[in-house]
PDB file of N, CA and C in Angstrom:
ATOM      1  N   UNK A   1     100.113  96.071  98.132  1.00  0.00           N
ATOM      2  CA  UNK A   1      99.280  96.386  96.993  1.00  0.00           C
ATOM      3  C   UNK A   1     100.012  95.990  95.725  1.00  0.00           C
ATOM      4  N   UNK A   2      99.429  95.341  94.918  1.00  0.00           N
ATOM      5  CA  UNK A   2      99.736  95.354  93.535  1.00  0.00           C
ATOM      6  C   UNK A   2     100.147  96.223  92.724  1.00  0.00           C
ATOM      7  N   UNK A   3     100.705  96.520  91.974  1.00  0.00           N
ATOM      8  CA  UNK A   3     101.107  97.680  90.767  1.00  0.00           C
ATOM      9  C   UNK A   3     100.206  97.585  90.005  1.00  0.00           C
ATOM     10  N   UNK A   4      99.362  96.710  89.657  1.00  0.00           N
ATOM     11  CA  UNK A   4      98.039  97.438  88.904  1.00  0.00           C
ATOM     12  C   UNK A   4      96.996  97.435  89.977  1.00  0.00           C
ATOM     13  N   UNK A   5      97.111  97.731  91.191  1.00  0.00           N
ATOM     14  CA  UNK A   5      95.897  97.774  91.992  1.00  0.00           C
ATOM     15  C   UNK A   5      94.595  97.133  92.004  1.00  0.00           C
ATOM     16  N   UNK A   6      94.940  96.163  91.761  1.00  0.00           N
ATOM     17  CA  UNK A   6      93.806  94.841  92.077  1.00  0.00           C
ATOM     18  C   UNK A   6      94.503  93.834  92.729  1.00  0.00           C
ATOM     19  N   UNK A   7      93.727  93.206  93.613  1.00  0.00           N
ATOM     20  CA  UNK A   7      93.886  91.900  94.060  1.00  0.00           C
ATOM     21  C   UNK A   7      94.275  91.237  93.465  1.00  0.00           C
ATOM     22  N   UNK A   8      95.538  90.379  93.426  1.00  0.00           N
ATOM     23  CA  UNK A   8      96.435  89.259  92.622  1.00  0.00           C
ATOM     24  C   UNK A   8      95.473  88.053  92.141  1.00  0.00           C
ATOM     25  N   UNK A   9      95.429  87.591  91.699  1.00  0.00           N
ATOM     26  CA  UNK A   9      94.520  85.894  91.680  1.00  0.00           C
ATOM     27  C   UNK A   9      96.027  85.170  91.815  1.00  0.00           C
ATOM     28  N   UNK A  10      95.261  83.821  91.503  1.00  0.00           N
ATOM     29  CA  UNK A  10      94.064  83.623  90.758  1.00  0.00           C
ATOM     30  C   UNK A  10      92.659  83.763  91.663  1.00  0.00           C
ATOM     31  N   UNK A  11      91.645  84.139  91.901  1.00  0.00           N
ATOM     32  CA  UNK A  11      90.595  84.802  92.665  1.00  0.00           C
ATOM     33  C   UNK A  11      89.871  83.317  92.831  1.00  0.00           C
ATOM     34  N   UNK A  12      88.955  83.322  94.496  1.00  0.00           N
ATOM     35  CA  UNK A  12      87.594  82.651  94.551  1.00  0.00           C
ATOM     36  C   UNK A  12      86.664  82.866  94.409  1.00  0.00           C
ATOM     37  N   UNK A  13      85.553  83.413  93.986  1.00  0.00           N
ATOM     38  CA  UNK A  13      84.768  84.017  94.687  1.00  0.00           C
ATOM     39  C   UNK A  13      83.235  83.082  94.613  1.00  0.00           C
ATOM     40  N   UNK A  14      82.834  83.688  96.001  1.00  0.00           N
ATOM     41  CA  UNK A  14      81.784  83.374  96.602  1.00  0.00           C
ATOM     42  C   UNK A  14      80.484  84.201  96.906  1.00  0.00           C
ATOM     43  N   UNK A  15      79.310  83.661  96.290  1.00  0.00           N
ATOM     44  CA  UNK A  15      77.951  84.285  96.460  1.00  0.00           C
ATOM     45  C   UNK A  15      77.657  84.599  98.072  1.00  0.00           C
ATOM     46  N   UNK A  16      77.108  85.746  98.272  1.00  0.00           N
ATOM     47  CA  UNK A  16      76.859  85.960  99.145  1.00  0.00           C
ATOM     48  C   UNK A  16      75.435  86.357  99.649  1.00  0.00           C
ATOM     49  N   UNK A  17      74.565  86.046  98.807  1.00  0.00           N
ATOM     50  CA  UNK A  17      73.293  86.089  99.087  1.00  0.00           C
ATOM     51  C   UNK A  17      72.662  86.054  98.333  1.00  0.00           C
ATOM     52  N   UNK A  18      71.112  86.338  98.113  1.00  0.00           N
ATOM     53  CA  UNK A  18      69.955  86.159  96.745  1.00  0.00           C
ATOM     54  C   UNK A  18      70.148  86.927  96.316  1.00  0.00           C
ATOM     55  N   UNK A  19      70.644  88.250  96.396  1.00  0.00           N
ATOM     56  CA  UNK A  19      70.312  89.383  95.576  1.00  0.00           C
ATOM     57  C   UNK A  19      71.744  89.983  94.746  1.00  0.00           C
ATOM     58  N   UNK A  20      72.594  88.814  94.020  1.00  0.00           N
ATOM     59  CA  UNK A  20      73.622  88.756  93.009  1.00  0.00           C
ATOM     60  C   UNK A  20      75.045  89.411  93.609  1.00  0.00           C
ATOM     61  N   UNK A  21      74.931  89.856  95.137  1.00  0.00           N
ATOM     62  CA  UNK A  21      76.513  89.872  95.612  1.00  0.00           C
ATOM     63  C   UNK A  21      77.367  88.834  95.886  1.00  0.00           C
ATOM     64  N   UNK A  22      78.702  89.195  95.645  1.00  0.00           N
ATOM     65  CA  UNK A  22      79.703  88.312  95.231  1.00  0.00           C
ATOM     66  C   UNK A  22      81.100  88.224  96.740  1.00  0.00           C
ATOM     67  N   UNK A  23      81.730  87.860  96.861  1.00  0.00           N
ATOM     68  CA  UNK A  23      82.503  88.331  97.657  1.00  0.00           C
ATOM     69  C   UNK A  23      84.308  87.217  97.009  1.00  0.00           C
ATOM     70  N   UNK A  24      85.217  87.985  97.136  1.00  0.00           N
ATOM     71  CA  UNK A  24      86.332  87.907  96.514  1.00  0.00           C
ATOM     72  C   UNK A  24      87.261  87.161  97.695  1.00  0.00           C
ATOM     73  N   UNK A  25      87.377  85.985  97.709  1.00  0.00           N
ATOM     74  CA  UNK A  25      87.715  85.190  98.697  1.00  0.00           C
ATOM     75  C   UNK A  25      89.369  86.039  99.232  1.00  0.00           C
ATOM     76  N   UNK A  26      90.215  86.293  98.138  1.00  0.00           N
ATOM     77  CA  UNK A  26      91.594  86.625  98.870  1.00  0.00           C
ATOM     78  C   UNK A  26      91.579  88.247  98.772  1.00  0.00           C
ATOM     79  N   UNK A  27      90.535  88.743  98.666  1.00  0.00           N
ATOM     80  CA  UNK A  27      90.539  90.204  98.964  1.00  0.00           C
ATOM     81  C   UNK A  27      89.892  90.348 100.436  1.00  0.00           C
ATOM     82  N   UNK A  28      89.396  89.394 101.100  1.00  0.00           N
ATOM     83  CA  UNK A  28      88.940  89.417 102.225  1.00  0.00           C
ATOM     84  C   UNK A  28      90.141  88.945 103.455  1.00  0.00           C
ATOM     85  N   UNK A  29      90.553  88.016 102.641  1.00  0.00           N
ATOM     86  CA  UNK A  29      91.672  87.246 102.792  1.00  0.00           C
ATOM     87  C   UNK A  29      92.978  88.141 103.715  1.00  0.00           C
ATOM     88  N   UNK A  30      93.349  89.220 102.813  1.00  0.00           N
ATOM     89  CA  UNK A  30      94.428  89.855 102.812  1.00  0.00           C
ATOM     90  C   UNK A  30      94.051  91.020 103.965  1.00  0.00           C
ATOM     91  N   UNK A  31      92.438  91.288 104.220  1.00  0.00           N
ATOM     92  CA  UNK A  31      92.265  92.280 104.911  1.00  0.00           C
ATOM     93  C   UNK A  31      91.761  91.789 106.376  1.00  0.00           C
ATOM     94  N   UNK A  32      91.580  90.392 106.589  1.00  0.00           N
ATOM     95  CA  UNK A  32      91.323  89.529 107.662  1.00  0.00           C
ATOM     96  C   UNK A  32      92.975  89.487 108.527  1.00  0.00           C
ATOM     97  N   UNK A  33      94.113  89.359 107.389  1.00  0.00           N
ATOM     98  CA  UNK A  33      95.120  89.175 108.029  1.00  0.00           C
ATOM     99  C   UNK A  33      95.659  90.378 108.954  1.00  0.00           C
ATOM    100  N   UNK A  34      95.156  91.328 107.971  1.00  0.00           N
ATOM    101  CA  UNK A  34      95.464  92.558 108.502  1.00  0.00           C
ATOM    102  C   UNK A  34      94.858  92.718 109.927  1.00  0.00           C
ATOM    103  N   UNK A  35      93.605  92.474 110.230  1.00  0.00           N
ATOM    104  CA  UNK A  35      93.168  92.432 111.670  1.00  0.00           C
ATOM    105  C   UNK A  35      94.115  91.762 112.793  1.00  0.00           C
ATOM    106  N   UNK A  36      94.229  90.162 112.425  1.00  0.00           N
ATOM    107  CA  UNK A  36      95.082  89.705 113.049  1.00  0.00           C
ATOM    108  C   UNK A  36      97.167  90.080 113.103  1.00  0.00           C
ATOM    109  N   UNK A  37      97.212  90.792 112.358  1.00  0.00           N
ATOM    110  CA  UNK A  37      98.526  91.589 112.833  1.00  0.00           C
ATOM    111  C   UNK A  37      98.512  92.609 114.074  1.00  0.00           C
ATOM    112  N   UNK A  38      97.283  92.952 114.704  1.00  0.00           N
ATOM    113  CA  UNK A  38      96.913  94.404 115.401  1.00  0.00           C
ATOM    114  C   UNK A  38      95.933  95.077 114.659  1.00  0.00           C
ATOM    115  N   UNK A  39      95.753  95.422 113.735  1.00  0.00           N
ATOM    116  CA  UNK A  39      95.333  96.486 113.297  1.00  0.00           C
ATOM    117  C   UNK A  39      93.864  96.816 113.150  1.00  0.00           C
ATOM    118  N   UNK A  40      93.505  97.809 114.023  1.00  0.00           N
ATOM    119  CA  UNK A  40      92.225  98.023 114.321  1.00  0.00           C
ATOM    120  C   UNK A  40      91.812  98.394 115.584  1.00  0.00           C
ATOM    121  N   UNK A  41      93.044  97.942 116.520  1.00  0.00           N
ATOM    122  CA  UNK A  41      93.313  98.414 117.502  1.00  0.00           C
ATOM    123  C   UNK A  41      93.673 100.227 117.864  1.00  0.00           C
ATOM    124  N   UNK A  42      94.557 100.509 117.090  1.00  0.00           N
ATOM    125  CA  UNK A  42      94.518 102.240 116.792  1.00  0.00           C
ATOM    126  C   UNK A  42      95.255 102.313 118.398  1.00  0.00           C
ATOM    127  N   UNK A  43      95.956 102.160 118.768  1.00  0.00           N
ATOM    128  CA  UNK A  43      96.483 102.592 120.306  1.00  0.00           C
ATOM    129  C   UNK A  43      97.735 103.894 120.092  1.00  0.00           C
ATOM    130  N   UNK A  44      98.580 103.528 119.226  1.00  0.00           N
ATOM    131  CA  UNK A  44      99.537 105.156 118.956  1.00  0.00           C
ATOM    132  C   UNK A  44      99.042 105.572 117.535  1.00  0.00           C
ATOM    133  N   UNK A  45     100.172 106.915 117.283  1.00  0.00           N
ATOM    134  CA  UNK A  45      99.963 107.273 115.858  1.00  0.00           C
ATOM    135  C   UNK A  45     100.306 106.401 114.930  1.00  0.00           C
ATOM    136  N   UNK A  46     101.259 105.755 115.126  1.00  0.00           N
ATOM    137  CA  UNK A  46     102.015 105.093 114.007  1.00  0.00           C
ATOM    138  C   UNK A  46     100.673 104.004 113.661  1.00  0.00           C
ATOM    139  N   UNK A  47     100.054 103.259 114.520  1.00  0.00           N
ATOM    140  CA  UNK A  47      99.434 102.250 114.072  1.00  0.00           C
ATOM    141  C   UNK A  47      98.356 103.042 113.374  1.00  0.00           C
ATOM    142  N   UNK A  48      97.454 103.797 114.168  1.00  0.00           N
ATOM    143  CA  UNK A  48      96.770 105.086 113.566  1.00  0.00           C
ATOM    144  C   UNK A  48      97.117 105.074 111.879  1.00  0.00           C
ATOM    145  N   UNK A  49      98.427 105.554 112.028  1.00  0.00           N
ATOM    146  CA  UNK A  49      98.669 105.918 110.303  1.00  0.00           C
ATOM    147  C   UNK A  49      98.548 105.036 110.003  1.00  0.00           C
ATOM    148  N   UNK A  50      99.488 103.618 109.840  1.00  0.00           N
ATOM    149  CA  UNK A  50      99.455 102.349 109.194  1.00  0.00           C
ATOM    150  C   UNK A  50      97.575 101.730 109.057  1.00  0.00           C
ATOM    151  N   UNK A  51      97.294 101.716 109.977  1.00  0.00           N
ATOM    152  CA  UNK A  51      95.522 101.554 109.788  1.00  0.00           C
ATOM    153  C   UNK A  51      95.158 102.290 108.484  1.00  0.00           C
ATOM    154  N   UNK A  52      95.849 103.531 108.500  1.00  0.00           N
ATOM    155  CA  UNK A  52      95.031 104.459 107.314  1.00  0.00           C
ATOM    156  C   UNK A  52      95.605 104.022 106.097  1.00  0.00           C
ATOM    157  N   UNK A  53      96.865 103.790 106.301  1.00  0.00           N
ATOM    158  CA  UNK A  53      97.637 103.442 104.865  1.00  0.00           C
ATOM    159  C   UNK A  53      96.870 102.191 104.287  1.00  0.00           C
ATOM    160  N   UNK A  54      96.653 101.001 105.227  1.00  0.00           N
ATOM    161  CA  UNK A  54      96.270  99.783 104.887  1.00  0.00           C
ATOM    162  C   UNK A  54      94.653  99.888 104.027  1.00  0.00           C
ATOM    163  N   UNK A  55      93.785 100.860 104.540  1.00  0.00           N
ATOM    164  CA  UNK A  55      92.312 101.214 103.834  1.00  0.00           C
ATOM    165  C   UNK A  55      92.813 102.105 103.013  1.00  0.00           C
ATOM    166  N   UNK A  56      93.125 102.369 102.793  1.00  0.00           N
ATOM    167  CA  UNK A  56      93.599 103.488 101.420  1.00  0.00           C
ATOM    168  C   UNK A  56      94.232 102.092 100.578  1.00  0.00           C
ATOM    169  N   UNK A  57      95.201 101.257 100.345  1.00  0.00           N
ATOM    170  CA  UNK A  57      95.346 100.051  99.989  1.00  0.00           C
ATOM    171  C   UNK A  57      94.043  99.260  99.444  1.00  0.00           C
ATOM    172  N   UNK A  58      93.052  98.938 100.788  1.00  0.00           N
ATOM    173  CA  UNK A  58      91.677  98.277 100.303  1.00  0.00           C
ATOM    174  C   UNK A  58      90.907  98.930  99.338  1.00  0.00           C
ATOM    175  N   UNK A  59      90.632  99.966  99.434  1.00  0.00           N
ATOM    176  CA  UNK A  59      89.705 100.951  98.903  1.00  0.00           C
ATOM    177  C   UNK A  59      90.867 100.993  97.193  1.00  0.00           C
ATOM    178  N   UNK A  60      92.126 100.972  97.190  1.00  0.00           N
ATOM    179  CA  UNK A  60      92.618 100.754  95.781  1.00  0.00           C
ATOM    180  C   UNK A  60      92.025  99.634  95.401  1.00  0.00           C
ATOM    181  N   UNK A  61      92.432  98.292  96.137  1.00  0.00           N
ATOM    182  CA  UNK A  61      92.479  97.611  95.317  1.00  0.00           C
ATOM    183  C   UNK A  61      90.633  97.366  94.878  1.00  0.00           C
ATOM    184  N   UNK A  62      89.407  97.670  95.881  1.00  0.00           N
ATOM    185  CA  UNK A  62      88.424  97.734  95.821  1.00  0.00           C
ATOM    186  C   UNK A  62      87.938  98.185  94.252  1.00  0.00           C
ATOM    187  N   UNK A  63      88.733  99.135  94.124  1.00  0.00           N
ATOM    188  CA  UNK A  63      88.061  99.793  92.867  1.00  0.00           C
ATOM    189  C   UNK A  63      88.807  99.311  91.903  1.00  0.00           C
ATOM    190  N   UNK A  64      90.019  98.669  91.735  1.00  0.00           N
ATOM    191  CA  UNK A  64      90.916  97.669  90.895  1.00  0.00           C
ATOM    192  C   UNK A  64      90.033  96.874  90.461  1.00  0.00           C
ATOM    193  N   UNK A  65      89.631  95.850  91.596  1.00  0.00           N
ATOM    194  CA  UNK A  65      88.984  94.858  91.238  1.00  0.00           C
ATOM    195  C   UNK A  65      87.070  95.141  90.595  1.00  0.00           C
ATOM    196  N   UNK A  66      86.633  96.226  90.116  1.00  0.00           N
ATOM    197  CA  UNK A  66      85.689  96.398  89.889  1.00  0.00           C
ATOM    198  C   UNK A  66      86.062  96.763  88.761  1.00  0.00           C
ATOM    199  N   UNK A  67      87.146  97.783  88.242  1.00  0.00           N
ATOM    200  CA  UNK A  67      87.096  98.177  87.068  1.00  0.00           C
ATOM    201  C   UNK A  67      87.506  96.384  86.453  1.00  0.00           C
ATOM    202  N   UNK A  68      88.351  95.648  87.088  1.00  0.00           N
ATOM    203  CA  UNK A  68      88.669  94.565  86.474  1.00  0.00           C
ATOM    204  C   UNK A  68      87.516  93.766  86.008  1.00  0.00           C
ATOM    205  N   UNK A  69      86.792  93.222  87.087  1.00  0.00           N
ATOM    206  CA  UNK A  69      85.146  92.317  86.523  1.00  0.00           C
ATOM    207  C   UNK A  69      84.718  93.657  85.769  1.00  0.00           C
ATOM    208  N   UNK A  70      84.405  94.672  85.149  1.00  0.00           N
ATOM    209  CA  UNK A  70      83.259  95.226  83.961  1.00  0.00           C
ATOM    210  C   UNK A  70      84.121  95.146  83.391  1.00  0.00           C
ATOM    211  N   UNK A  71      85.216  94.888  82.844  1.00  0.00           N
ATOM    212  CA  UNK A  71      86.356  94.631  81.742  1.00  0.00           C
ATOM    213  C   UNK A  71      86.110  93.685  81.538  1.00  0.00           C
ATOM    214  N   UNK A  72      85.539  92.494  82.141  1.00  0.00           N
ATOM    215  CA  UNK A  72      85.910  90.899  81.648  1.00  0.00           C
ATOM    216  C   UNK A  72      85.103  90.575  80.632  1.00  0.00           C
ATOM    217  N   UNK A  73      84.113  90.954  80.497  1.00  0.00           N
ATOM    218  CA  UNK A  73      83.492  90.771  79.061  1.00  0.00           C
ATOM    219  C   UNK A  73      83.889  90.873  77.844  1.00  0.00           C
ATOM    220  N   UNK A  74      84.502  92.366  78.131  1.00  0.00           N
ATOM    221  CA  UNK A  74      85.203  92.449  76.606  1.00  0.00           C
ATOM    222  C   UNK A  74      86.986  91.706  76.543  1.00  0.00           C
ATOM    223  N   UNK A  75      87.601  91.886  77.615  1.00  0.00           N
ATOM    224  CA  UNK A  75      88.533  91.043  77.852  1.00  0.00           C
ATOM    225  C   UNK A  75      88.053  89.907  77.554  1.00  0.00           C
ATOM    226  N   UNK A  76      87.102  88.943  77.530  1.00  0.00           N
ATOM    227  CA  UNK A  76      87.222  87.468  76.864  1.00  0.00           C
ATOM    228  C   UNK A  76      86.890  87.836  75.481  1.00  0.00           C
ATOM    229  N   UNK A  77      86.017  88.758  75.222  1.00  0.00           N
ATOM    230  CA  UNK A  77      85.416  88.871  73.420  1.00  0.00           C
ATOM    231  C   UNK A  77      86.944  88.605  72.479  1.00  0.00           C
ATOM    232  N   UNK A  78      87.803  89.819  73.604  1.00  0.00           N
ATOM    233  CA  UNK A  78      89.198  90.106  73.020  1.00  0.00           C
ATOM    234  C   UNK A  78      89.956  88.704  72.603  1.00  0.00           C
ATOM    235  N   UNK A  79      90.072  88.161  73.887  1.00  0.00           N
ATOM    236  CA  UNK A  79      90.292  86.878  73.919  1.00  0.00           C
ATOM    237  C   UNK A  79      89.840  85.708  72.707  1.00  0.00           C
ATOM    238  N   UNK A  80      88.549  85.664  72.587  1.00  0.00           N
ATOM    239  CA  UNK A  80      88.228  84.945  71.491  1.00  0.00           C
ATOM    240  C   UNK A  80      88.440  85.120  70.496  1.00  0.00           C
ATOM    241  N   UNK A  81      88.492  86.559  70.311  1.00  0.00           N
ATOM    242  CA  UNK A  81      88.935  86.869  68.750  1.00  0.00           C
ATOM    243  C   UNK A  81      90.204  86.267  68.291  1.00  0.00           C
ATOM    244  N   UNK A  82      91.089  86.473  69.153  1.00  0.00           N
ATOM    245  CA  UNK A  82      92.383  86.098  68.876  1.00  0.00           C
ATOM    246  C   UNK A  82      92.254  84.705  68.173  1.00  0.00           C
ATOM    247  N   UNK A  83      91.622  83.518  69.494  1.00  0.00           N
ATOM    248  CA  UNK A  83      92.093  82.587  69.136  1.00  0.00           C
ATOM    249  C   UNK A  83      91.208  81.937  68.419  1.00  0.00           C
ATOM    250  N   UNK A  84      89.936  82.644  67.826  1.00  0.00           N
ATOM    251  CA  UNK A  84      88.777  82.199  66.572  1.00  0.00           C
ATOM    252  C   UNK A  84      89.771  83.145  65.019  1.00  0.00           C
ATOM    253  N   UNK A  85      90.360  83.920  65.710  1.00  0.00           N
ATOM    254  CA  UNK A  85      91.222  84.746  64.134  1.00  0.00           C
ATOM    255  C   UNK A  85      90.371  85.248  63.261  1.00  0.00           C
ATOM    256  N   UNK A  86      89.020  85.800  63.793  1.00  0.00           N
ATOM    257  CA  UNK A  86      88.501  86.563  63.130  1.00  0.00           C
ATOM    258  C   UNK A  86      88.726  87.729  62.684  1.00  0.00           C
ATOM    259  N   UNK A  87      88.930  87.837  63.211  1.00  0.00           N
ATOM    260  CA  UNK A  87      89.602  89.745  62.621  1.00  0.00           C
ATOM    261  C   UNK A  87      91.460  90.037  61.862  1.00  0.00           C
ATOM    262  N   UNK A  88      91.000  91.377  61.717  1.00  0.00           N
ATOM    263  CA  UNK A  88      92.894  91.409  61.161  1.00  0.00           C
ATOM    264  C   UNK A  88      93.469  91.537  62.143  1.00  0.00           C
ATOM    265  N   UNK A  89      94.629  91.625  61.882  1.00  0.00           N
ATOM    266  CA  UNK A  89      95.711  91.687  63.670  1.00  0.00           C
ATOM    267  C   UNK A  89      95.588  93.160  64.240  1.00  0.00           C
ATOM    268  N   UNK A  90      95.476  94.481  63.251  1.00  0.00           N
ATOM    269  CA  UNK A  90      95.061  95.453  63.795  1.00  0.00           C
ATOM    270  C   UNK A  90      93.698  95.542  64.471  1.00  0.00           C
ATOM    271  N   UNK A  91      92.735  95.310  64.082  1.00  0.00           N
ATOM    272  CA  UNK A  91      91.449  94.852  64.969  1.00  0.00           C
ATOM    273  C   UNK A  91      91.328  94.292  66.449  1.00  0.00           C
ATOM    274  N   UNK A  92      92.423  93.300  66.364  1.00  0.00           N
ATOM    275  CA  UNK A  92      92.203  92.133  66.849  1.00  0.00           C
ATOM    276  C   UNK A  92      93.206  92.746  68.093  1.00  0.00           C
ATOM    277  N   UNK A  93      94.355  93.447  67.437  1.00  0.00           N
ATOM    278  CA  UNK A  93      95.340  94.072  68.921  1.00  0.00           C
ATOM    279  C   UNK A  93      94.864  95.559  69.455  1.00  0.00           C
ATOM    280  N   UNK A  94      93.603  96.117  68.586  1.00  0.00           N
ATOM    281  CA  UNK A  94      92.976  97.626  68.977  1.00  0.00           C
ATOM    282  C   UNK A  94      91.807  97.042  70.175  1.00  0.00           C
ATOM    283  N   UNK A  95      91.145  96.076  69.446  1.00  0.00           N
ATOM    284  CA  UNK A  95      90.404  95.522  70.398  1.00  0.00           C
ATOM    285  C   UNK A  95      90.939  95.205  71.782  1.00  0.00           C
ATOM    286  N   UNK A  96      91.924  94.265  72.022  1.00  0.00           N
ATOM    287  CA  UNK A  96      92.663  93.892  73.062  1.00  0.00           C
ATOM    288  C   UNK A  96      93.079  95.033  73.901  1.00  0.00           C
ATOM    289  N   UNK A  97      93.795  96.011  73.007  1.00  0.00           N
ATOM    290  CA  UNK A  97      94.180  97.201  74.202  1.00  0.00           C
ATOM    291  C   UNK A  97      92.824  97.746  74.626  1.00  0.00           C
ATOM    292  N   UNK A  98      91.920  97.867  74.013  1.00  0.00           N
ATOM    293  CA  UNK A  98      90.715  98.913  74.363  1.00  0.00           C
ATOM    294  C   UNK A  98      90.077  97.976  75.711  1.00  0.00           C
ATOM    295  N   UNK A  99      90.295  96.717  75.915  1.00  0.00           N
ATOM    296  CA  UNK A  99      89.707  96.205  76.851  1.00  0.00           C
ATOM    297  C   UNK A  99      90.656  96.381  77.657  1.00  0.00           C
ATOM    298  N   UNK A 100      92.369  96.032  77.778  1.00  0.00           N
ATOM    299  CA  UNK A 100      93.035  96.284  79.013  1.00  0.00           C
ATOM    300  C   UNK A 100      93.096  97.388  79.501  1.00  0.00           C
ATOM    301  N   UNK A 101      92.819  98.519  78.735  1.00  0.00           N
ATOM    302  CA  UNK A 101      92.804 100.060  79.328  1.00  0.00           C
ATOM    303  C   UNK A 101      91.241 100.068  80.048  1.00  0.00           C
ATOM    304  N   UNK A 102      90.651  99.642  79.727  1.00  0.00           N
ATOM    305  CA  UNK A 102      89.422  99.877  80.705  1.00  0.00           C
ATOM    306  C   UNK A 102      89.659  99.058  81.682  1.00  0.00           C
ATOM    307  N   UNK A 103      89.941  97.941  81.703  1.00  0.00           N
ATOM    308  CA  UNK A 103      90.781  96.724  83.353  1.00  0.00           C
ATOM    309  C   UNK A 103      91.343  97.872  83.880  1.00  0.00           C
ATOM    310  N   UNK A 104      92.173  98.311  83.256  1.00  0.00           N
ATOM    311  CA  UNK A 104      93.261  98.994  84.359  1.00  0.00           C
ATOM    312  C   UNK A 104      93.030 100.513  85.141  1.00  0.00           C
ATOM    313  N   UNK A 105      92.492 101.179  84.201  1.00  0.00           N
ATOM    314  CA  UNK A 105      91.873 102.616  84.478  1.00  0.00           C
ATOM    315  C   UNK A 105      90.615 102.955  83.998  1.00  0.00           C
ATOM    316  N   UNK A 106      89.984 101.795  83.520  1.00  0.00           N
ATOM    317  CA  UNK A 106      88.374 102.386  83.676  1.00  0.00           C
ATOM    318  C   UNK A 106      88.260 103.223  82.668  1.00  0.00           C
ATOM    319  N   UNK A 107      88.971 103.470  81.339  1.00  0.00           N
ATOM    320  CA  UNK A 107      88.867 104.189  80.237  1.00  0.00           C
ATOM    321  C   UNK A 107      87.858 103.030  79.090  1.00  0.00           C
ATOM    322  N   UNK A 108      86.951 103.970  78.112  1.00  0.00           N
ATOM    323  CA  UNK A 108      86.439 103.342  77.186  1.00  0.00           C
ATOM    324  C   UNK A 108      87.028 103.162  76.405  1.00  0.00           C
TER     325      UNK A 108
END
């Protein structure tokens, strides 16, 4: 897992049907591998636990990567500001944090 609990990129992602789902190519990626190590099998405790540790992992980074995409909007606004220099630098760096705190913990 990551230290900010999202999936690392740089990301793929791929449509997954008509009705606007998405699917995150190396978040599938990382949990495909996991199958092919054993896991899913569940035969002692230890794997048992490790199974549990590994979805407790997904399910982080799951919700990582969600607070991350509803951040990206204002994360690029942030972005543009900078490099259009519209604003003052206090604006312009209040803005910026107010979008990475919602990426990271989902705060407004």
């Amino acid at each position: 897992m990551t230290e900010n609990g999202y999936t690392p990129g740089p990301w793929r992602v791929f449509r997954t049907d008509d009705y606007g789902s998405y699917r995150i190519h190396e978040a599938a990626r990382e949990q495909n591998e996991w199958v092919s190590e054993g896991y899913g099998q569940m035969e002692t405790d230890e794997e048992e636990a490790e199974g549990d540790r590994r979805n407790e992992i997904a399910e982080l980074h799951d919700e990582g990567n969600r607070r991350l995409i509803q951040a990206a909007p204002e994360l690029l606004e942030a972005c543009e500001a900078v490099l259009k220099g519209e604003s003052t630098d206090d604006e312009i760096l209040n803005q910026v944090a107010t979008a990475v705190a919602r990426a990271k913990r989902g705060e407004a």
